[in-house]
PDB file of N, CA and C in Angstrom:
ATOM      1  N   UNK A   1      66.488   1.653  82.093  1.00  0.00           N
ATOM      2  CA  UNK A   1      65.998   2.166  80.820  1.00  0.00           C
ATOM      3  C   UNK A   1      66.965   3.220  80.295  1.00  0.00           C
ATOM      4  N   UNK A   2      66.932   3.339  78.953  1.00  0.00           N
ATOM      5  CA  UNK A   2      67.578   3.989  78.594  1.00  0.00           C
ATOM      6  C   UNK A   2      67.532   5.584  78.130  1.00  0.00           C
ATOM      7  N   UNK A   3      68.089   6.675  78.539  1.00  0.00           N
ATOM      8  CA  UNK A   3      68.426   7.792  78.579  1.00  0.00           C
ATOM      9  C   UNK A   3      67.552   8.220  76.947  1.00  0.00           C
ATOM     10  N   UNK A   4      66.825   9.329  76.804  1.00  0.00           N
ATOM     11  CA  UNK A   4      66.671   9.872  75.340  1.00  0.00           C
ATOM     12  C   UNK A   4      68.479  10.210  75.009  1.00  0.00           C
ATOM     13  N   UNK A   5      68.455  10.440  73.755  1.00  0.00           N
ATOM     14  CA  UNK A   5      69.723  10.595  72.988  1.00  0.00           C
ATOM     15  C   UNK A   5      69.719  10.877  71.927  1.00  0.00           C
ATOM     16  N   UNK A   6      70.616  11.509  71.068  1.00  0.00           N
ATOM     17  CA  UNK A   6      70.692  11.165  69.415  1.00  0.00           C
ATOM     18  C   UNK A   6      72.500  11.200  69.092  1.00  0.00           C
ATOM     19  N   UNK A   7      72.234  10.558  68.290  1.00  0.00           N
ATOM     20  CA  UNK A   7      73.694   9.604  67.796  1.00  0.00           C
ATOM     21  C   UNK A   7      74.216   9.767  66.437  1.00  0.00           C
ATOM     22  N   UNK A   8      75.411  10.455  65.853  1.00  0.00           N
ATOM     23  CA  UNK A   8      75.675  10.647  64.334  1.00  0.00           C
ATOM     24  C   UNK A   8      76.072   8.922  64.066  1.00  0.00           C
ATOM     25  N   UNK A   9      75.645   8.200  63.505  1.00  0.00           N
ATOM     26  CA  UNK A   9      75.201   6.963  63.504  1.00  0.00           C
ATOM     27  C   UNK A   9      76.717   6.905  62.377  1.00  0.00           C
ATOM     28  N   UNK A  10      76.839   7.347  61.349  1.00  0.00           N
ATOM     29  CA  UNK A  10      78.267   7.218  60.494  1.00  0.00           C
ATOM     30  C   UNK A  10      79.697   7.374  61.123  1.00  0.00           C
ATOM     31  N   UNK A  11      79.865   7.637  62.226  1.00  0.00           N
ATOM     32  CA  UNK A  11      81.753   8.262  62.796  1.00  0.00           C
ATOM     33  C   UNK A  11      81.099   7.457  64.298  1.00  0.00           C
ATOM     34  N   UNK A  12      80.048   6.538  64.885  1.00  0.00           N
ATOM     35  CA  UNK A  12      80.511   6.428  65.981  1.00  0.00           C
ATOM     36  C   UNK A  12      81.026   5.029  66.358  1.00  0.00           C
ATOM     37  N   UNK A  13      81.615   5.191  67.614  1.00  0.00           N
ATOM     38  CA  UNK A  13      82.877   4.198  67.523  1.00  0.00           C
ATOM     39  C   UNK A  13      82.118   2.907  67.769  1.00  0.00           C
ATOM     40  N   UNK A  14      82.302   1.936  67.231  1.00  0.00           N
ATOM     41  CA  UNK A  14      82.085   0.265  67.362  1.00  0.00           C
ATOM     42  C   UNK A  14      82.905  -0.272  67.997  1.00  0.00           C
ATOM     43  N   UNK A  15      82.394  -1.447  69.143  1.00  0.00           N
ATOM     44  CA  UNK A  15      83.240  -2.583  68.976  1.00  0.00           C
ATOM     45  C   UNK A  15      83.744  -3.700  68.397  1.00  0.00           C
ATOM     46  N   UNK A  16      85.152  -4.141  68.648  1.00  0.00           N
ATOM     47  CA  UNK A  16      84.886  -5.163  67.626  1.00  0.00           C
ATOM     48  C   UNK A  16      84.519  -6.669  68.487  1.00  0.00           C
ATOM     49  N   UNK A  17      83.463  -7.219  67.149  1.00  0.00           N
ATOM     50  CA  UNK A  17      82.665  -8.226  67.665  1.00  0.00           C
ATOM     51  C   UNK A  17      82.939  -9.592  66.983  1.00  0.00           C
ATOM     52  N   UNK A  18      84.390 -10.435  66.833  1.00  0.00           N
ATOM     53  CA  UNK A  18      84.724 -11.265  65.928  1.00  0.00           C
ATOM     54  C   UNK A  18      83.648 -12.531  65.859  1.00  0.00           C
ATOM     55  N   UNK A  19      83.909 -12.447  64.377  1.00  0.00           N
ATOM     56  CA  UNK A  19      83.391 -13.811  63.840  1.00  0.00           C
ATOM     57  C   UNK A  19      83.806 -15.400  63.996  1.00  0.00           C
ATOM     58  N   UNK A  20      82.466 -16.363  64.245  1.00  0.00           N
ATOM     59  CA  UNK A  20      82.917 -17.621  64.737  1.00  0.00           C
ATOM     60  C   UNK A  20      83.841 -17.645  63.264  1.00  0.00           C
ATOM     61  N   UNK A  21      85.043 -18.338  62.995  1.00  0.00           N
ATOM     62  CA  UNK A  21      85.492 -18.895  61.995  1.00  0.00           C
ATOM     63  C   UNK A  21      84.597 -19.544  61.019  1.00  0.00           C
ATOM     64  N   UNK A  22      83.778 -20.721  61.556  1.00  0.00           N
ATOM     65  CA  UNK A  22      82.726 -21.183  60.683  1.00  0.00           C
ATOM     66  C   UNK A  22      81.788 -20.544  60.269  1.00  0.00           C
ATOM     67  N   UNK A  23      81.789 -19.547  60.182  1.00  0.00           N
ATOM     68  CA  UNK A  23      80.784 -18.484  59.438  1.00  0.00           C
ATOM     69  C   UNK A  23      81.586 -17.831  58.415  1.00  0.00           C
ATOM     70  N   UNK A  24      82.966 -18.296  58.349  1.00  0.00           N
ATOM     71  CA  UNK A  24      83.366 -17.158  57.106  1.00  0.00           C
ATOM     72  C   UNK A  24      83.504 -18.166  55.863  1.00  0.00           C
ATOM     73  N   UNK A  25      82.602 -17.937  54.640  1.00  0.00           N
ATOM     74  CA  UNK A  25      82.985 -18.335  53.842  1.00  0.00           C
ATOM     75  C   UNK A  25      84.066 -17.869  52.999  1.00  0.00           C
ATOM     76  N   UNK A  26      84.197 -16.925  52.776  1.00  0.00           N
ATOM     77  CA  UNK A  26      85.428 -16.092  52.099  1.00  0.00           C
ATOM     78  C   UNK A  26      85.948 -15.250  52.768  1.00  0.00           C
ATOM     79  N   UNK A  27      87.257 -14.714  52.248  1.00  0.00           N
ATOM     80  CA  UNK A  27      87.476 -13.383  52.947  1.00  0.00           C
ATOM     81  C   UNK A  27      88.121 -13.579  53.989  1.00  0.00           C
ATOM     82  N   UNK A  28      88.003 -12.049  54.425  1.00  0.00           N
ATOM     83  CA  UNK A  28      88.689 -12.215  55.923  1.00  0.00           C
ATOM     84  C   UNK A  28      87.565 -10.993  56.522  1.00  0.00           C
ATOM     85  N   UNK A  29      86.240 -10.449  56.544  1.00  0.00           N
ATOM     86  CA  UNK A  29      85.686  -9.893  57.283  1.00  0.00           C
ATOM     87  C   UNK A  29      85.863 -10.134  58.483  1.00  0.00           C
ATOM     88  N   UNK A  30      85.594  -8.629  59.150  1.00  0.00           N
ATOM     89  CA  UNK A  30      85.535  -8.122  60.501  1.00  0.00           C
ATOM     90  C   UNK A  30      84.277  -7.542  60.882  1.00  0.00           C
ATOM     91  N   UNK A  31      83.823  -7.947  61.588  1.00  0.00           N
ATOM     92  CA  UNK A  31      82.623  -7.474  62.713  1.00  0.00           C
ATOM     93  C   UNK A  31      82.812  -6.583  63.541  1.00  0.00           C
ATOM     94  N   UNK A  32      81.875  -5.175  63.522  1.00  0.00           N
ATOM     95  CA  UNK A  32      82.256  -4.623  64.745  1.00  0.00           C
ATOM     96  C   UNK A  32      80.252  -4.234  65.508  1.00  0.00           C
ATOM     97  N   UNK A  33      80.234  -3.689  66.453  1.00  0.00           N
ATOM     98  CA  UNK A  33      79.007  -2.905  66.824  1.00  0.00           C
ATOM     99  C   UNK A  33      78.872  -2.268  67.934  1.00  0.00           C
ATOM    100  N   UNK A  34      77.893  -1.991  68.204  1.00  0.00           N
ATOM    101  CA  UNK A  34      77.747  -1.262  69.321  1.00  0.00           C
ATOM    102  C   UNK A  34      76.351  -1.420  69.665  1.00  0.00           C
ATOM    103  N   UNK A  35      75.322  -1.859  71.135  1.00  0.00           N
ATOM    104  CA  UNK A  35      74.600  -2.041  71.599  1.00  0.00           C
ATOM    105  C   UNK A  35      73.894  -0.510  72.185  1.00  0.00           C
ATOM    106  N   UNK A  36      73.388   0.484  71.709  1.00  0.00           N
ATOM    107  CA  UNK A  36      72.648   1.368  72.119  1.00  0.00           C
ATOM    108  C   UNK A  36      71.552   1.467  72.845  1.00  0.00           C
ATOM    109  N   UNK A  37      70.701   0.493  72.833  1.00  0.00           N
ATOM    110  CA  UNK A  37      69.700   0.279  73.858  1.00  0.00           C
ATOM    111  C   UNK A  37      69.121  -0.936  74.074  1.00  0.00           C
ATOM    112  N   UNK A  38      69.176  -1.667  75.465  1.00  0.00           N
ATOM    113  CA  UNK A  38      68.206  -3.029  75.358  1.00  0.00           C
ATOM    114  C   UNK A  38      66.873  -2.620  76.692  1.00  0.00           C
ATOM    115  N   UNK A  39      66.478  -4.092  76.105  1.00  0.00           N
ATOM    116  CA  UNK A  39      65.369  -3.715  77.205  1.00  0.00           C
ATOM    117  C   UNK A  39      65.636  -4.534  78.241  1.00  0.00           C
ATOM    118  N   UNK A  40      64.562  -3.672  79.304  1.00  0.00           N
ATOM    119  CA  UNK A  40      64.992  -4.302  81.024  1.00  0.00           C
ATOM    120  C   UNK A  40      65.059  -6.094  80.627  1.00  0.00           C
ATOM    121  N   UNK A  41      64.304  -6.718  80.297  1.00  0.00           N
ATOM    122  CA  UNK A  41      64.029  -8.416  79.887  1.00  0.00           C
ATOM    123  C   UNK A  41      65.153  -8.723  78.755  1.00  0.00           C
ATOM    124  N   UNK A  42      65.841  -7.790  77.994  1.00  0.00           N
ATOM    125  CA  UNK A  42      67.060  -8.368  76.944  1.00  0.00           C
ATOM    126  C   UNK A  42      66.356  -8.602  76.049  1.00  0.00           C
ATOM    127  N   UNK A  43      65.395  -8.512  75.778  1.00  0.00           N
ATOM    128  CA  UNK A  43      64.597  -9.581  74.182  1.00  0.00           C
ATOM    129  C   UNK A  43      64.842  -8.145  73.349  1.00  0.00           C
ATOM    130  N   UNK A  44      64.300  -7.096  73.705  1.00  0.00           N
ATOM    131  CA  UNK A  44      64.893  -5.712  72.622  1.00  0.00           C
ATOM    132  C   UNK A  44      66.077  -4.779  72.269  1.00  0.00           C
ATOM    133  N   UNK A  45      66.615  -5.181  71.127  1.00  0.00           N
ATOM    134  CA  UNK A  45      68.244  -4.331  71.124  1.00  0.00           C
ATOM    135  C   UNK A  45      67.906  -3.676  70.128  1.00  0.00           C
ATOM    136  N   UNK A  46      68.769  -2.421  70.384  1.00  0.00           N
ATOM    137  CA  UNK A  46      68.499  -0.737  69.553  1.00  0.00           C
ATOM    138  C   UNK A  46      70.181  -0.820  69.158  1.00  0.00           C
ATOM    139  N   UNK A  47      70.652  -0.977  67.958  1.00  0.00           N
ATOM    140  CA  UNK A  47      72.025  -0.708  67.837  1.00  0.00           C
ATOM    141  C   UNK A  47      72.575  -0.991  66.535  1.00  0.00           C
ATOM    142  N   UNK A  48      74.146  -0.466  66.199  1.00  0.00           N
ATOM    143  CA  UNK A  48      74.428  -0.373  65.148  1.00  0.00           C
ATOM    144  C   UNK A  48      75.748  -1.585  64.714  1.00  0.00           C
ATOM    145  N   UNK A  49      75.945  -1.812  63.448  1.00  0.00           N
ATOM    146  CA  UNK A  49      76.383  -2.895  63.874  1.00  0.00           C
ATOM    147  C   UNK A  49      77.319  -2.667  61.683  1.00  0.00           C
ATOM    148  N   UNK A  50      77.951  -2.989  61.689  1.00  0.00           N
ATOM    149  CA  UNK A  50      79.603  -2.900  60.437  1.00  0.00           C
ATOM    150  C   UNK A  50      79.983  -4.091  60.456  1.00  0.00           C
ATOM    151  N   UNK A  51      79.933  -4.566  59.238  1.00  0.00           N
ATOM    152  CA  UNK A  51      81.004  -5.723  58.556  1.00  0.00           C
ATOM    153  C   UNK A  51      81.505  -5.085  56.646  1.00  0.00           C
ATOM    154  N   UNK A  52      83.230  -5.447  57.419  1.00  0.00           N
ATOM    155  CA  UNK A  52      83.671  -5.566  55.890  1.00  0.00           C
ATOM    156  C   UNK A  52      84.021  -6.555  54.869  1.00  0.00           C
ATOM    157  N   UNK A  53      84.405  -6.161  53.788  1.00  0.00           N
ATOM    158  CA  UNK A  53      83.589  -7.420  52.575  1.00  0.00           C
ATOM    159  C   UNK A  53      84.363  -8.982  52.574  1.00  0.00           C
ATOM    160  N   UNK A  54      83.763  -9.551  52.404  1.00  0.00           N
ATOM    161  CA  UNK A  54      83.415 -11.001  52.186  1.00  0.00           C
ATOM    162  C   UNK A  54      82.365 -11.514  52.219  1.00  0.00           C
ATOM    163  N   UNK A  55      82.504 -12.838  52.418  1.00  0.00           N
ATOM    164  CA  UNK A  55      81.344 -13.973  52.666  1.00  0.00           C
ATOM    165  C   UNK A  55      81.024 -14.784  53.863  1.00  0.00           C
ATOM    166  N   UNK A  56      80.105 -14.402  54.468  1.00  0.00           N
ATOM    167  CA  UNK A  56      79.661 -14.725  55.788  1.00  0.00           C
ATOM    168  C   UNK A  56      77.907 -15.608  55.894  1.00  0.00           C
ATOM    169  N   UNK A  57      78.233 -16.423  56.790  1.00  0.00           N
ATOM    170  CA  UNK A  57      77.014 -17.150  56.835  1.00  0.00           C
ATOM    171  C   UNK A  57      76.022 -16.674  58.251  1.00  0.00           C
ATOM    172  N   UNK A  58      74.952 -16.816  58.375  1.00  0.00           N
ATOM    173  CA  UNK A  58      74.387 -16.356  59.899  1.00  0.00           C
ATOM    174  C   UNK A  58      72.560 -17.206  60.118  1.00  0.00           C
ATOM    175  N   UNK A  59      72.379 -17.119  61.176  1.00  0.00           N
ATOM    176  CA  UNK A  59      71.057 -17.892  61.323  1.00  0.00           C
ATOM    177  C   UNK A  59      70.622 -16.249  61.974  1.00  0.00           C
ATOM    178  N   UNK A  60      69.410 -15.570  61.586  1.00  0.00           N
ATOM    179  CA  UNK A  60      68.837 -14.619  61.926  1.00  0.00           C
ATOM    180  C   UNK A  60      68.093 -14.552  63.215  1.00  0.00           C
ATOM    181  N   UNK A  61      67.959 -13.544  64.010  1.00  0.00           N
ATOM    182  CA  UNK A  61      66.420 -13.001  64.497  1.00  0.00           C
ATOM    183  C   UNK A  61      65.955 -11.850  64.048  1.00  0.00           C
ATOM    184  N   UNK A  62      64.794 -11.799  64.626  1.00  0.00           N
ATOM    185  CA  UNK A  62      63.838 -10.927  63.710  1.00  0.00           C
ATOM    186  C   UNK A  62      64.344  -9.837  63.806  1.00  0.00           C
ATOM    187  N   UNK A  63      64.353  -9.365  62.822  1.00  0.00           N
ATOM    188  CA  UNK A  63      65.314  -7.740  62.982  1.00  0.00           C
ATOM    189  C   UNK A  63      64.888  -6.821  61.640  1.00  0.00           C
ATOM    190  N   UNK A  64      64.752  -5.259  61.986  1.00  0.00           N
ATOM    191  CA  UNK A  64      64.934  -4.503  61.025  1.00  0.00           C
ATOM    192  C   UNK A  64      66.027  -3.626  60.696  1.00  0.00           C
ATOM    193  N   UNK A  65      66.428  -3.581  60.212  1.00  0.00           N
ATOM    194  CA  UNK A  65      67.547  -2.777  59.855  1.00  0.00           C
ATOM    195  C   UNK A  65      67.364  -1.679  58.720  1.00  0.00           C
ATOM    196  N   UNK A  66      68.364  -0.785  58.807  1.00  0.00           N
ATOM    197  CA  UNK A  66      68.719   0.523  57.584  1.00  0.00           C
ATOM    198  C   UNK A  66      69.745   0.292  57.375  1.00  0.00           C
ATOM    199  N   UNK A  67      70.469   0.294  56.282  1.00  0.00           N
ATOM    200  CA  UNK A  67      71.643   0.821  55.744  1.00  0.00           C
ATOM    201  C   UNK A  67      72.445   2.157  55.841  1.00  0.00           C
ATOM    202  N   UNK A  68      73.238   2.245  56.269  1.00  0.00           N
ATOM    203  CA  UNK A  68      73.794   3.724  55.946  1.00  0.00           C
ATOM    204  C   UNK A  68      74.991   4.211  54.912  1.00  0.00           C
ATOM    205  N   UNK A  69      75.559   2.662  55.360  1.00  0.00           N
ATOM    206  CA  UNK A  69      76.868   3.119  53.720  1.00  0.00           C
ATOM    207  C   UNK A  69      77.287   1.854  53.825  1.00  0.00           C
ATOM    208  N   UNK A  70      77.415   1.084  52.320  1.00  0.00           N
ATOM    209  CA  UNK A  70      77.689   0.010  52.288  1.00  0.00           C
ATOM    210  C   UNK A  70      77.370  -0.857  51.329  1.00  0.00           C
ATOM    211  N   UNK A  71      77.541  -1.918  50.903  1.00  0.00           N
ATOM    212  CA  UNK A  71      76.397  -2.739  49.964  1.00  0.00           C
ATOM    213  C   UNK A  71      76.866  -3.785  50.278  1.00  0.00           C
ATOM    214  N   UNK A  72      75.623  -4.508  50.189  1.00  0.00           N
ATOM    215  CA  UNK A  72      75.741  -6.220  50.455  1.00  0.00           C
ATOM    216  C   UNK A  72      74.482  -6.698  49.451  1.00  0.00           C
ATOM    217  N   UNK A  73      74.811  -8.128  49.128  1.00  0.00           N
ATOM    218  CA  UNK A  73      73.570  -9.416  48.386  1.00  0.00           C
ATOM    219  C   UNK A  73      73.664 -10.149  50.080  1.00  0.00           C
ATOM    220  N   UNK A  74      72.189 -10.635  50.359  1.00  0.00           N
ATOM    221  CA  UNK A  74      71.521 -11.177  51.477  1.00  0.00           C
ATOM    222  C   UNK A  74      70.686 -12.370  50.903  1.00  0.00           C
ATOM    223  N   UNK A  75      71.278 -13.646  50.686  1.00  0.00           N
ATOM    224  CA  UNK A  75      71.063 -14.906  49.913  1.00  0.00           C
ATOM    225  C   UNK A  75      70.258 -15.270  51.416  1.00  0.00           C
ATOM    226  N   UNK A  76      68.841 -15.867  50.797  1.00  0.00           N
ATOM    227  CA  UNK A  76      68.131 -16.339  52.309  1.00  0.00           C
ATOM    228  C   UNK A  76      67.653 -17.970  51.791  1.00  0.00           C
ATOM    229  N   UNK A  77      68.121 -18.970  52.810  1.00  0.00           N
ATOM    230  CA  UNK A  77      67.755 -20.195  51.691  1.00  0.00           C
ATOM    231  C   UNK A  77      66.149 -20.327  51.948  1.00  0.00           C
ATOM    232  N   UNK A  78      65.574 -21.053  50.820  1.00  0.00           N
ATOM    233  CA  UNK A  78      64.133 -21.096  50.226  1.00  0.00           C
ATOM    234  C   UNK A  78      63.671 -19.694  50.812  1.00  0.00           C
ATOM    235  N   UNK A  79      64.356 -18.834  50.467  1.00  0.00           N
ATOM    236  CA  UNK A  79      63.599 -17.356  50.164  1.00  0.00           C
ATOM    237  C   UNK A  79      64.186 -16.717  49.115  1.00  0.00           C
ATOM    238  N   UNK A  80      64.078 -14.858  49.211  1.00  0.00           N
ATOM    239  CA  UNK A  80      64.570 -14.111  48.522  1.00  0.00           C
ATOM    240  C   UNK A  80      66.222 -13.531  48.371  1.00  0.00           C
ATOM    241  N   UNK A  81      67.030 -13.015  47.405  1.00  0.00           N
ATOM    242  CA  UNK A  81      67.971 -12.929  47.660  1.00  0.00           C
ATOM    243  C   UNK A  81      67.614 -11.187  48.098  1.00  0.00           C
ATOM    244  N   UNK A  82      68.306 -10.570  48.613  1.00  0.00           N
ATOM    245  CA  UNK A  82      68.227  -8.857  48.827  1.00  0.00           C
ATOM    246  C   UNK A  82      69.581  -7.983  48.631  1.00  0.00           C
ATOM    247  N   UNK A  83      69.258  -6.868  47.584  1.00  0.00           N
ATOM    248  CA  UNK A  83      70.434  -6.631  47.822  1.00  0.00           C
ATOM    249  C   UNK A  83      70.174  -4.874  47.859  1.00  0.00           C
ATOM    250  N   UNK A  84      70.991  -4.775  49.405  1.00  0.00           N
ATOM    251  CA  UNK A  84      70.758  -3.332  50.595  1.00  0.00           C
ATOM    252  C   UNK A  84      72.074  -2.537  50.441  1.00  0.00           C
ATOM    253  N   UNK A  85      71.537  -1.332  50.008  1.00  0.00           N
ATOM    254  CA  UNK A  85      73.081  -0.368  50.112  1.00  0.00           C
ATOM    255  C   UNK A  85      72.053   0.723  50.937  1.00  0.00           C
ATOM    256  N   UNK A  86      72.938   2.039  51.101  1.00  0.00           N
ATOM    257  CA  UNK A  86      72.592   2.847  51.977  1.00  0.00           C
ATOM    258  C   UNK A  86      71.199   3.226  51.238  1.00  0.00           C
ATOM    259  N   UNK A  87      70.211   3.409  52.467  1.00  0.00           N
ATOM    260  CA  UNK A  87      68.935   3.820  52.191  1.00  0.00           C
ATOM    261  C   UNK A  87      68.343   3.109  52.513  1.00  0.00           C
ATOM    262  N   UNK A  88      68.335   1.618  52.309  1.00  0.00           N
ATOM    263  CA  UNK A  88      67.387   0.471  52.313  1.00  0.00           C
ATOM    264  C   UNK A  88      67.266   0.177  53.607  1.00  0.00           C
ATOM    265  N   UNK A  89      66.222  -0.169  53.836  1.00  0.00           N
ATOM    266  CA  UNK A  89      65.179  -1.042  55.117  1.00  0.00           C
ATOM    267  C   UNK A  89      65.311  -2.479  54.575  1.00  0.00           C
ATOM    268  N   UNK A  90      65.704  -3.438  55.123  1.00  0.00           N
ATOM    269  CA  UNK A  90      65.051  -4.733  55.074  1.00  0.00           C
ATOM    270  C   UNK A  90      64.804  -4.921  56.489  1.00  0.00           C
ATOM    271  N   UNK A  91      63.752  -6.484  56.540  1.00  0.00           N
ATOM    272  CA  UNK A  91      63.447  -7.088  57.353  1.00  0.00           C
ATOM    273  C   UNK A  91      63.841  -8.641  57.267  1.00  0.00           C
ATOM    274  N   UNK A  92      64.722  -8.995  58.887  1.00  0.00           N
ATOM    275  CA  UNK A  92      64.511 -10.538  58.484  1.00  0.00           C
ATOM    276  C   UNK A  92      64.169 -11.339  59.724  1.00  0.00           C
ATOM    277  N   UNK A  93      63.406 -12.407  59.075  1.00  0.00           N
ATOM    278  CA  UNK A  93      62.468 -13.583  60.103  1.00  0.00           C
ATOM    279  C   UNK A  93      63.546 -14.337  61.211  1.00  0.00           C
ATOM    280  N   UNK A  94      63.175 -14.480  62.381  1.00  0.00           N
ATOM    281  CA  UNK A  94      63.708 -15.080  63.096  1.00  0.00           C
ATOM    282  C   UNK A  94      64.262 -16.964  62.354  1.00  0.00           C
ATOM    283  N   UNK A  95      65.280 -16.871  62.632  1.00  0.00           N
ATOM    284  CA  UNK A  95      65.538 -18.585  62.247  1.00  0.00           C
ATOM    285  C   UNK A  95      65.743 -18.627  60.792  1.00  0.00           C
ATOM    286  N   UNK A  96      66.303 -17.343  59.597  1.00  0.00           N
ATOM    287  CA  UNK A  96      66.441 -17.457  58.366  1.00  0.00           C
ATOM    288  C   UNK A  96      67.961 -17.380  58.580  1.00  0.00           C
ATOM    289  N   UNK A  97      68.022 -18.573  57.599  1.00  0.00           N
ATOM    290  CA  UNK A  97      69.786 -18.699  57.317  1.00  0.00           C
ATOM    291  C   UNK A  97      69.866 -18.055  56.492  1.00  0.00           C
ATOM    292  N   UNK A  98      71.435 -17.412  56.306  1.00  0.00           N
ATOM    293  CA  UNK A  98      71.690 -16.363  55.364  1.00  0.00           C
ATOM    294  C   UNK A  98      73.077 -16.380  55.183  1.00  0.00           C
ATOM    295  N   UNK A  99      73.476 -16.268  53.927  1.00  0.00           N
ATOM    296  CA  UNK A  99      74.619 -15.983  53.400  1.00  0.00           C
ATOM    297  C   UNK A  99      74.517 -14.716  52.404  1.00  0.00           C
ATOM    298  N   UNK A 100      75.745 -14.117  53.483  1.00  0.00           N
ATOM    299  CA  UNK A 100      75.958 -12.586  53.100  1.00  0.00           C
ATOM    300  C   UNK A 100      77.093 -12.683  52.407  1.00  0.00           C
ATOM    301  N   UNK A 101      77.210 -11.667  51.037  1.00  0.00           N
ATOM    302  CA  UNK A 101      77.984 -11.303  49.946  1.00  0.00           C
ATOM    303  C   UNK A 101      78.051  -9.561  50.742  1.00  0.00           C
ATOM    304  N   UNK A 102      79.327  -9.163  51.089  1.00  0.00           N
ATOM    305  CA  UNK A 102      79.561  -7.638  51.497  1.00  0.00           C
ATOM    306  C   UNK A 102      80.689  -7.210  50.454  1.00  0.00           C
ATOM    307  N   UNK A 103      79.956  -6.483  49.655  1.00  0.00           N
ATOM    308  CA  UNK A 103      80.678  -6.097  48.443  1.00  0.00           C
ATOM    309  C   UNK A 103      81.377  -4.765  48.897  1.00  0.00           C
ATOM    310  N   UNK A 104      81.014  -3.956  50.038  1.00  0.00           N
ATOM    311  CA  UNK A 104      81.728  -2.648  50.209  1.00  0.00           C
ATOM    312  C   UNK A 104      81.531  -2.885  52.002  1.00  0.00           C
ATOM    313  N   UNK A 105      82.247  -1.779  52.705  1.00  0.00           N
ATOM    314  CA  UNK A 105      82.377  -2.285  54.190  1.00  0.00           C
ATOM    315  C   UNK A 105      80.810  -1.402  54.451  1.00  0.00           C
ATOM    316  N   UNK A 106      80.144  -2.622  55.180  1.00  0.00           N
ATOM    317  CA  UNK A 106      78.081  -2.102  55.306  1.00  0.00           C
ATOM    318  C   UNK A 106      78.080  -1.603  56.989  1.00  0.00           C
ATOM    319  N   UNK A 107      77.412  -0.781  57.265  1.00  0.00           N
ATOM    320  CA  UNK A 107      77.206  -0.488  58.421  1.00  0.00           C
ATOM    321  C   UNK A 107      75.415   0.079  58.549  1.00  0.00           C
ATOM    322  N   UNK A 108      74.987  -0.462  59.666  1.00  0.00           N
ATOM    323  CA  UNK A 108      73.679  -0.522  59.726  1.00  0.00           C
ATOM    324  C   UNK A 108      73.369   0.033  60.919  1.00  0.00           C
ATOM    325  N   UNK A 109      72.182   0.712  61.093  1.00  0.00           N
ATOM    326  CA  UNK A 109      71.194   0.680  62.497  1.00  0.00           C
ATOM    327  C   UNK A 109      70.591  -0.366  62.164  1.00  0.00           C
ATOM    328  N   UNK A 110      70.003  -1.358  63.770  1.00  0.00           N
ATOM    329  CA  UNK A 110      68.925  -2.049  63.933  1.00  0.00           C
ATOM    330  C   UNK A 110      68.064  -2.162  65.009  1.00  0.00           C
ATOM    331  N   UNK A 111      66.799  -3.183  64.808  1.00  0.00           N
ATOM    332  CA  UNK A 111      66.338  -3.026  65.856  1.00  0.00           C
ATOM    333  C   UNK A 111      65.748  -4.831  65.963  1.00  0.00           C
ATOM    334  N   UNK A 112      66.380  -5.570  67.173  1.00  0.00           N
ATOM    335  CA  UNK A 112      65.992  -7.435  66.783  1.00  0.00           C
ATOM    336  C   UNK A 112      65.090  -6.960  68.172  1.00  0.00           C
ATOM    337  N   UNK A 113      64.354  -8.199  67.860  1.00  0.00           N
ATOM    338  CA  UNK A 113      63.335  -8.407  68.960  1.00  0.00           C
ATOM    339  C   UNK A 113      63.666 -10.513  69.124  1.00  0.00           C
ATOM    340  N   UNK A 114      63.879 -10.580  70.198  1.00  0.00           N
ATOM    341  CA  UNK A 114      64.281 -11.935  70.509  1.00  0.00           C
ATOM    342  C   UNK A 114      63.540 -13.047  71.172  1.00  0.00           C
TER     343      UNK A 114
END
C-alpha cells in the first residue's frame, strides 16, 4: 500500500509512455506519465498522465480525471464530444472509443478503476 504523500502535480517528472503508431491520427504526439498509486489487486491506479498536441485515438476505462494545464476536444463515438482545459473533471465509461483533438500540451491527474 501506498505511503500518504502530496505531490506539486504541474513540475513532476513523467515517464515517457509511447504511443502504439495506430493510434496517431495526426501529428506527432508524445505520451508521458507517471503511476502514483495502485492497488494491492492492480484494478486501482492514482496517477498523472501528459500528451502533446495532435490527434490520437484510444478505447477507454473508467476513469476520472482533472485537468491541470492544457486543452483538448474528447470526440466519443455515439456519445458526447468534451472539451477539458485546466479545471475540468470529466468522466469516461469503460470501453468508449475516443478520438482526442490536443490543441495545447494537456496534463492530467487520474483515477481508472479496471
Amino acid at each position: 500500500m501506498t505511503e500518504s504523500f502530496a505531490l506539486h502535480i504541474p513540475t513532476a517528472d513523467l515517464d515517457p509512455d509511447p504511443l502504439d503508431p495506430a493510434q496517431i491520427v495526426s501529428g506527432s504526439p508524445e505520451v508521458s506519465g507517471r503511476v502514483l498509486s495502485e492497488s494491492p489487486d492492480g484494478r486501482q491506479l492514482r496517477g498523472i498522465w501528459q500528451i502533446t498536441p495532435g490527434v490520437v485515438t484510444d478505447v477507454e476505462a473508467d476513469e476520472l480525471f482533472v485537468v491541470l494545464s492544457g486543452r483538448a476536444t474528447i470526440e466519443i463515438d455515439g456519445g458526447p464530444t468534451l472539451h477539458v482545459g485546466p479545471g475540468d473533471c470529466a468522466v469516461l465509461r469503460a470501453g468508449d472509443r475516443t478520438t482526442w483533438t490536443v490543441h495545447e500540451t494537456l496534463r492530467k491527474a487520474y483515477a481508472i478503476s479496471l
